[in-house]
PDB file of N, CA and C in Angstrom:
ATOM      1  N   UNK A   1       0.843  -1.162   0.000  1.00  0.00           N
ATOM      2  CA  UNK A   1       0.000   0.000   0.000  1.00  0.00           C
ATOM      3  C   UNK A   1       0.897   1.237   0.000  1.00  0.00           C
ATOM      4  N   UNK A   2       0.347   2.129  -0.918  1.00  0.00           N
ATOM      5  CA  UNK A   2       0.956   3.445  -0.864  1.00  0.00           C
ATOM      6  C   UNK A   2       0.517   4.637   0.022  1.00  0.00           C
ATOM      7  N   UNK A   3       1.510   4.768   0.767  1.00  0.00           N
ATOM      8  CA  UNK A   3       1.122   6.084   1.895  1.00  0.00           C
ATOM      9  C   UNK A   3       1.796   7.049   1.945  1.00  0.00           C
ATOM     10  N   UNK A   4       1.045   8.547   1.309  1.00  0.00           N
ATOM     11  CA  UNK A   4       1.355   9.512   1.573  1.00  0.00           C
ATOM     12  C   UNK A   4       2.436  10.155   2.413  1.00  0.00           C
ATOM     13  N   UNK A   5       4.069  10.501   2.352  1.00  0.00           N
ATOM     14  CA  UNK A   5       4.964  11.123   3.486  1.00  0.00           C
ATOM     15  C   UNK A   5       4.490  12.755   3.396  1.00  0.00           C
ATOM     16  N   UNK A   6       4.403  12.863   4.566  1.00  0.00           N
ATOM     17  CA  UNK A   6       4.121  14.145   5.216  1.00  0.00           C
ATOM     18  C   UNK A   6       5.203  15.220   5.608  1.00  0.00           C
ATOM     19  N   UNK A   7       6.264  14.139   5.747  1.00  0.00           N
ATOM     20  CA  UNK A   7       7.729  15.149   5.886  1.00  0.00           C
ATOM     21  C   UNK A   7       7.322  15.380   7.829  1.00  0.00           C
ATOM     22  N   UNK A   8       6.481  14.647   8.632  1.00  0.00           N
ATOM     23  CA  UNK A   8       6.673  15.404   9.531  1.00  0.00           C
ATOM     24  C   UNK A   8       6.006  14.242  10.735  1.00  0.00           C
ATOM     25  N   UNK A   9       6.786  14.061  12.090  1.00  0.00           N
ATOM     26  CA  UNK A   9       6.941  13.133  12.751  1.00  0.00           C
ATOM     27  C   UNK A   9       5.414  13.258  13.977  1.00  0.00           C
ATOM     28  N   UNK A  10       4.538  12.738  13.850  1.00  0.00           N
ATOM     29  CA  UNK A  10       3.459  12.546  14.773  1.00  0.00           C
ATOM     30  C   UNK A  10       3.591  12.135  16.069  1.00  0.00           C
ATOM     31  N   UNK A  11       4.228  13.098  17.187  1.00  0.00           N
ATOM     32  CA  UNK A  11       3.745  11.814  18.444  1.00  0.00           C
ATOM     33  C   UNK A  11       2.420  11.437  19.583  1.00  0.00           C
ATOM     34  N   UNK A  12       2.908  10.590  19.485  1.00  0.00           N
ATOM     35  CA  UNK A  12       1.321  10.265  19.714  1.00  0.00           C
ATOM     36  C   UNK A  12       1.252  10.148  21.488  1.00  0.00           C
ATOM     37  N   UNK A  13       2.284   9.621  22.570  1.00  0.00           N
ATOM     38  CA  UNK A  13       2.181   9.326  23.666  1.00  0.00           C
ATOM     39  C   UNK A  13       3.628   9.708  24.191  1.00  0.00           C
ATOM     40  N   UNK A  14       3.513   9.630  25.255  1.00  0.00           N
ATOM     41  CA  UNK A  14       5.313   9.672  26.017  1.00  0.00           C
ATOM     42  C   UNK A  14       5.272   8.752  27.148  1.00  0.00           C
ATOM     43  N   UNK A  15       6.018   7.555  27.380  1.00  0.00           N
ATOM     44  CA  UNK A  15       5.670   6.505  28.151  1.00  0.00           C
ATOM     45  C   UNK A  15       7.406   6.142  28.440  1.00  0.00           C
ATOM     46  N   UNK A  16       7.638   5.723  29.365  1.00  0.00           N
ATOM     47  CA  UNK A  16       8.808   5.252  30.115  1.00  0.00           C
ATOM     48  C   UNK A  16       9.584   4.330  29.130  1.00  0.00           C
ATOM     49  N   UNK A  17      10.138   4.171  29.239  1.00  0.00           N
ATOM     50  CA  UNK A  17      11.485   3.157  28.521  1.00  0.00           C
ATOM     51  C   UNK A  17      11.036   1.517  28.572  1.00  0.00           C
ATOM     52  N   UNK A  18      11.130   1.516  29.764  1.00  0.00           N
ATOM     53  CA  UNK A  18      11.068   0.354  30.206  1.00  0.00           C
ATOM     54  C   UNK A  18       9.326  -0.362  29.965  1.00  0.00           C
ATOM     55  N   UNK A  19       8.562  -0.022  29.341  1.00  0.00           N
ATOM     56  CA  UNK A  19       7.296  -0.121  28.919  1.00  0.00           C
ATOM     57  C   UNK A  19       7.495  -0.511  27.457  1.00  0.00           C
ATOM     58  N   UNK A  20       8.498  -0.318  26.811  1.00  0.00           N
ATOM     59  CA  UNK A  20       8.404  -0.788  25.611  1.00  0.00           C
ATOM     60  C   UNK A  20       9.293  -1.791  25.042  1.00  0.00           C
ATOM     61  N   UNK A  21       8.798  -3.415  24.637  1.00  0.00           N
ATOM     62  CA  UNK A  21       9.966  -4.149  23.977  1.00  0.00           C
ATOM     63  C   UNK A  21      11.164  -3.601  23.573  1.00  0.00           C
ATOM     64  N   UNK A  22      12.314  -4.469  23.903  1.00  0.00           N
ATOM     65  CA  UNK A  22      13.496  -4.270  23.059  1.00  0.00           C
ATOM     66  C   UNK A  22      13.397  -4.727  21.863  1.00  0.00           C
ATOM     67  N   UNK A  23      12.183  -5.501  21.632  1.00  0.00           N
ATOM     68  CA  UNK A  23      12.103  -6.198  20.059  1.00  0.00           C
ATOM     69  C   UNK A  23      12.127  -4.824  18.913  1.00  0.00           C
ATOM     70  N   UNK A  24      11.092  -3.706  19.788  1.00  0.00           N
ATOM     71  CA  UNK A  24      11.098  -2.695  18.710  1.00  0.00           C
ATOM     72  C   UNK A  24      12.305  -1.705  18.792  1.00  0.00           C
ATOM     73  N   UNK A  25      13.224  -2.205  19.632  1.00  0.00           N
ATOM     74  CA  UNK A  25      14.713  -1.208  18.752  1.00  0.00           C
ATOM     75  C   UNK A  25      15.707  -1.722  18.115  1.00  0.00           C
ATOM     76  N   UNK A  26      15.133  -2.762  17.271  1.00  0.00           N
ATOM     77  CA  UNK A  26      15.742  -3.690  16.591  1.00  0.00           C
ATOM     78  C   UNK A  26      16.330  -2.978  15.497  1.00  0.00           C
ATOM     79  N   UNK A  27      15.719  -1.967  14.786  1.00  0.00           N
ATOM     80  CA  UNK A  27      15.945  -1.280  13.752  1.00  0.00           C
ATOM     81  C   UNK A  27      15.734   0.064  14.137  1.00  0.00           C
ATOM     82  N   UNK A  28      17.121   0.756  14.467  1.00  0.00           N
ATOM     83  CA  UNK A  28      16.494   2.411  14.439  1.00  0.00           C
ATOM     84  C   UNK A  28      16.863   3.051  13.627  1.00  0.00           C
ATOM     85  N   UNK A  29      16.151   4.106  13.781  1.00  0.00           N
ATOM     86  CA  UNK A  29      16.165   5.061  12.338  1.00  0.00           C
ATOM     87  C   UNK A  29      16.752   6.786  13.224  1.00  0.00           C
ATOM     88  N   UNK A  30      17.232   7.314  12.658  1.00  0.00           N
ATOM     89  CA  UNK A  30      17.954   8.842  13.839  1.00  0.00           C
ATOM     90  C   UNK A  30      17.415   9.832  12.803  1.00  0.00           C
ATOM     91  N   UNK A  31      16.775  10.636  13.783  1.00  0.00           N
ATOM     92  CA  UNK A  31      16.346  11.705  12.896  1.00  0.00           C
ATOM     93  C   UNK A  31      17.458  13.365  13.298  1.00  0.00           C
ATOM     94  N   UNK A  32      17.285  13.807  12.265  1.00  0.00           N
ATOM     95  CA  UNK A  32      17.442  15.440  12.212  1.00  0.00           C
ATOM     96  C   UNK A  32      16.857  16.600  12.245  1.00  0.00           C
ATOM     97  N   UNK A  33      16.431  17.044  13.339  1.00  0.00           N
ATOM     98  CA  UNK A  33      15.855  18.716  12.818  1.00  0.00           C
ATOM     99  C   UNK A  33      15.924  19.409  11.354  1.00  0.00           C
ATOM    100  N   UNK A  34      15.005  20.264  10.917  1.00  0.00           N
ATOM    101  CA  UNK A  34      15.582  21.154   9.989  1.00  0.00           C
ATOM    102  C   UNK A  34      16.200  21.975  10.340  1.00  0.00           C
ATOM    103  N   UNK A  35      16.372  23.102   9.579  1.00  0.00           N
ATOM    104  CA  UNK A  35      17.018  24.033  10.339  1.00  0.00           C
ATOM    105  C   UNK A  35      16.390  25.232  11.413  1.00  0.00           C
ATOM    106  N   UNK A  36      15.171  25.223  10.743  1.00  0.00           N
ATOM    107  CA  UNK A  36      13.637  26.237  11.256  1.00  0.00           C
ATOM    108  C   UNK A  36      13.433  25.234  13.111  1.00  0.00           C
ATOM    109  N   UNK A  37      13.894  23.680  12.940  1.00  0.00           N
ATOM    110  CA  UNK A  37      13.295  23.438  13.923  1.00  0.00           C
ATOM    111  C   UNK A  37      14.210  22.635  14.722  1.00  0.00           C
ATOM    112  N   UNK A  38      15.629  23.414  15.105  1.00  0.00           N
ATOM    113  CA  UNK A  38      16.532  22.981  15.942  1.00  0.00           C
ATOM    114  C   UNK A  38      16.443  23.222  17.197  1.00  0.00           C
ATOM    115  N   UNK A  39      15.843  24.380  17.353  1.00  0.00           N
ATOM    116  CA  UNK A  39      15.769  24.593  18.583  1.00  0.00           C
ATOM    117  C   UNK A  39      14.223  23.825  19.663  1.00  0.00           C
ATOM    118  N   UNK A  40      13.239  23.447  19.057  1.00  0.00           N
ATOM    119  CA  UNK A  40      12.084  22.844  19.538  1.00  0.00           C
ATOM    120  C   UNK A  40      12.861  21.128  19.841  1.00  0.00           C
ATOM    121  N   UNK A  41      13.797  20.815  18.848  1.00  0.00           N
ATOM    122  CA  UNK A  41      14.091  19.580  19.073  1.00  0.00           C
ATOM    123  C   UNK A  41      14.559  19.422  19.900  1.00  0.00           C
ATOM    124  N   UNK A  42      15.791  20.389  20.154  1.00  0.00           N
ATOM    125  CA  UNK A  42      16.427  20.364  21.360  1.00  0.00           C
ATOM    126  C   UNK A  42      15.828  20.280  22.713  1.00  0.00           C
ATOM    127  N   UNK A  43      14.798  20.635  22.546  1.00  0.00           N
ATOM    128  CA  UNK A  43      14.081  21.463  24.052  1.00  0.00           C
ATOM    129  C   UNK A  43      13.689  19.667  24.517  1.00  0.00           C
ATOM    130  N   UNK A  44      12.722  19.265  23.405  1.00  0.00           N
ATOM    131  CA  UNK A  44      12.324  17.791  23.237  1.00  0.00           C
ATOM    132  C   UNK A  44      13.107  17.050  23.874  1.00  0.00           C
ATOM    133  N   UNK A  45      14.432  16.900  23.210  1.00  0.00           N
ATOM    134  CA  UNK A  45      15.297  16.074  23.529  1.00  0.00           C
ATOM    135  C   UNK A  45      15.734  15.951  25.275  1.00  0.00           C
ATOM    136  N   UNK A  46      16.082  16.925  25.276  1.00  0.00           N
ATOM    137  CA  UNK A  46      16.166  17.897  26.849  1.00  0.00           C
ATOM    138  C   UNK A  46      15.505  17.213  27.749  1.00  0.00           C
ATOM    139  N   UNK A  47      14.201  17.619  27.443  1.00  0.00           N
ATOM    140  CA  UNK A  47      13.149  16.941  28.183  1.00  0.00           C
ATOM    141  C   UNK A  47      12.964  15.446  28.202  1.00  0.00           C
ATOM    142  N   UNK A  48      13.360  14.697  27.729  1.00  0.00           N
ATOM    143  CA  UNK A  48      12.777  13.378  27.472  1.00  0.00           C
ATOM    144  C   UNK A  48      14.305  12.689  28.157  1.00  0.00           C
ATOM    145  N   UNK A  49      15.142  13.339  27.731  1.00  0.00           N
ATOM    146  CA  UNK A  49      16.582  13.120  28.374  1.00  0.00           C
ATOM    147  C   UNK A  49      16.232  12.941  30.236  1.00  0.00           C
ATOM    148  N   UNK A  50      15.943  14.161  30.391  1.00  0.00           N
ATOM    149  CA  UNK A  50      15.527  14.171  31.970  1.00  0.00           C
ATOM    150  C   UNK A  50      14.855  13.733  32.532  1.00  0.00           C
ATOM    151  N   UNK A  51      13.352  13.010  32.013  1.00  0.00           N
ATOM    152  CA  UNK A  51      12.308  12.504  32.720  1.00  0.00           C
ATOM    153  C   UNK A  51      12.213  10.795  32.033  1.00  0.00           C
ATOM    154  N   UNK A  52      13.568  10.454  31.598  1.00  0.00           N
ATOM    155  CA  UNK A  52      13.470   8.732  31.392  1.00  0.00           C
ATOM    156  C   UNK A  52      12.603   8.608  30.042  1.00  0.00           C
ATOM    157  N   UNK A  53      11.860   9.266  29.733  1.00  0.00           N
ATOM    158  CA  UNK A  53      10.828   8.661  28.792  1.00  0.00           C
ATOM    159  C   UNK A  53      11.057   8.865  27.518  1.00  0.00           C
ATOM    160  N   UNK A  54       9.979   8.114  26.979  1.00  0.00           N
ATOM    161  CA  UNK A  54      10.731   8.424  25.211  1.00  0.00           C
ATOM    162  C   UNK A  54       9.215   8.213  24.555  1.00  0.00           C
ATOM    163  N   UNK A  55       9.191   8.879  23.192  1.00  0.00           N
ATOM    164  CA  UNK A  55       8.069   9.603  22.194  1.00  0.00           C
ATOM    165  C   UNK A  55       7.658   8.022  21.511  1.00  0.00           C
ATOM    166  N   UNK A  56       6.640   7.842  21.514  1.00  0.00           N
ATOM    167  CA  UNK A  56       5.463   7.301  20.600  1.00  0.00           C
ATOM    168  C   UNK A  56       5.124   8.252  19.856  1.00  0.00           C
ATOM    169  N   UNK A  57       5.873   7.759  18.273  1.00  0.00           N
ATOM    170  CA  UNK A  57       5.215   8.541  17.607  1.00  0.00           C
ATOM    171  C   UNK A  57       4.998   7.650  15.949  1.00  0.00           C
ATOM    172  N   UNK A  58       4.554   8.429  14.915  1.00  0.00           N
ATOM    173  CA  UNK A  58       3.879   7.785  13.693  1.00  0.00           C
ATOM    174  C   UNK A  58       4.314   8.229  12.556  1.00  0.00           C
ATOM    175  N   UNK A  59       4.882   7.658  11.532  1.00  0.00           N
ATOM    176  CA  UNK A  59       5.839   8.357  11.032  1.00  0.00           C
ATOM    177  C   UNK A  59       5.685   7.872   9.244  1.00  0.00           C
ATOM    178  N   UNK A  60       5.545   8.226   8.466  1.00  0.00           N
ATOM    179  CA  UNK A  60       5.868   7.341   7.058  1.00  0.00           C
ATOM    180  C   UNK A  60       6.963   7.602   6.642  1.00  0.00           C
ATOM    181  N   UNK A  61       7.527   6.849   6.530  1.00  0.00           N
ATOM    182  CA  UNK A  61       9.024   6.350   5.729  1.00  0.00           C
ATOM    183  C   UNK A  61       9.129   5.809   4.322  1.00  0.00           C
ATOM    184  N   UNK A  62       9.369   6.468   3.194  1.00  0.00           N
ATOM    185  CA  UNK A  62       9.326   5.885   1.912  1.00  0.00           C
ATOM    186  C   UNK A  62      10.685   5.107   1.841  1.00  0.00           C
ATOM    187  N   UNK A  63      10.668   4.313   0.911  1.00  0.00           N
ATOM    188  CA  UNK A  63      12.047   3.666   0.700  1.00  0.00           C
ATOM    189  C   UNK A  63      12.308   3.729  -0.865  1.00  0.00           C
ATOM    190  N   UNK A  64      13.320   3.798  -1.589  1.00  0.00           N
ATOM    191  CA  UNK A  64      13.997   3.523  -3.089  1.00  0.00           C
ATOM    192  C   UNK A  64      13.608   2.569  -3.190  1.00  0.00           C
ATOM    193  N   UNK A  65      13.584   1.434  -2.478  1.00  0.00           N
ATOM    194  CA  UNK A  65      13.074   0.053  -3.246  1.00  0.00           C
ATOM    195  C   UNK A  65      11.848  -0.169  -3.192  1.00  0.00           C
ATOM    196  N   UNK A  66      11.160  -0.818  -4.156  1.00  0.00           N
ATOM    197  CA  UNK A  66       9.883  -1.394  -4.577  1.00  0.00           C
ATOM    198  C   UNK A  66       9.621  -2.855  -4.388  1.00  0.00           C
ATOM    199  N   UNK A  67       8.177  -2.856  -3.671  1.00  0.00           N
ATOM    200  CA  UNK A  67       7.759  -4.203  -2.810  1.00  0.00           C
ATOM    201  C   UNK A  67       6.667  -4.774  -3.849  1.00  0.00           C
ATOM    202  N   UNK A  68       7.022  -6.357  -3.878  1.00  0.00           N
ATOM    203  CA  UNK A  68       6.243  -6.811  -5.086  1.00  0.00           C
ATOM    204  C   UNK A  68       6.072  -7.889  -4.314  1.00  0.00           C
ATOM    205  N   UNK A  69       4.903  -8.529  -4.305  1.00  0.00           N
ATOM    206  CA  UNK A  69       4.867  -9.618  -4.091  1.00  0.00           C
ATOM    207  C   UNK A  69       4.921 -11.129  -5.198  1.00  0.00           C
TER     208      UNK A  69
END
């Protein structure tokens, strides 16, 4: 299925570390600010740094390669 990228990261919850499988950091992906939005990231980061927890969020990711079954 083809899904629309938005260019822009949804989060949806903020929940403790330890609440979420290690199965799902099997594959991570590292993101970058733009340049308009270095400083909000930071603040983010900051914050999530200090209170243990980490972002649930929703994201579309296109890839170069094509899925055929």
């Amino acid at each position: 299925m083809k899904i629309e990228s938005t260019h822009t990261i949804e989060i949806t919850d903020f929940v403790e570390q330890a609440q979420i499988s290690p199965k799902y950091f099997y594959k991570p992906y590292f993101l970058e600010a733009e340049k308009q939005g270095e400083k909000g990231y930071s603040l983010l980061h900051h914050a999530l740094m200090e209170t243990q927890k980490i972002g649930i969020a929703k994201v579309s990711i296109r890839s170069a390669s094509t899925w055929r079954p």
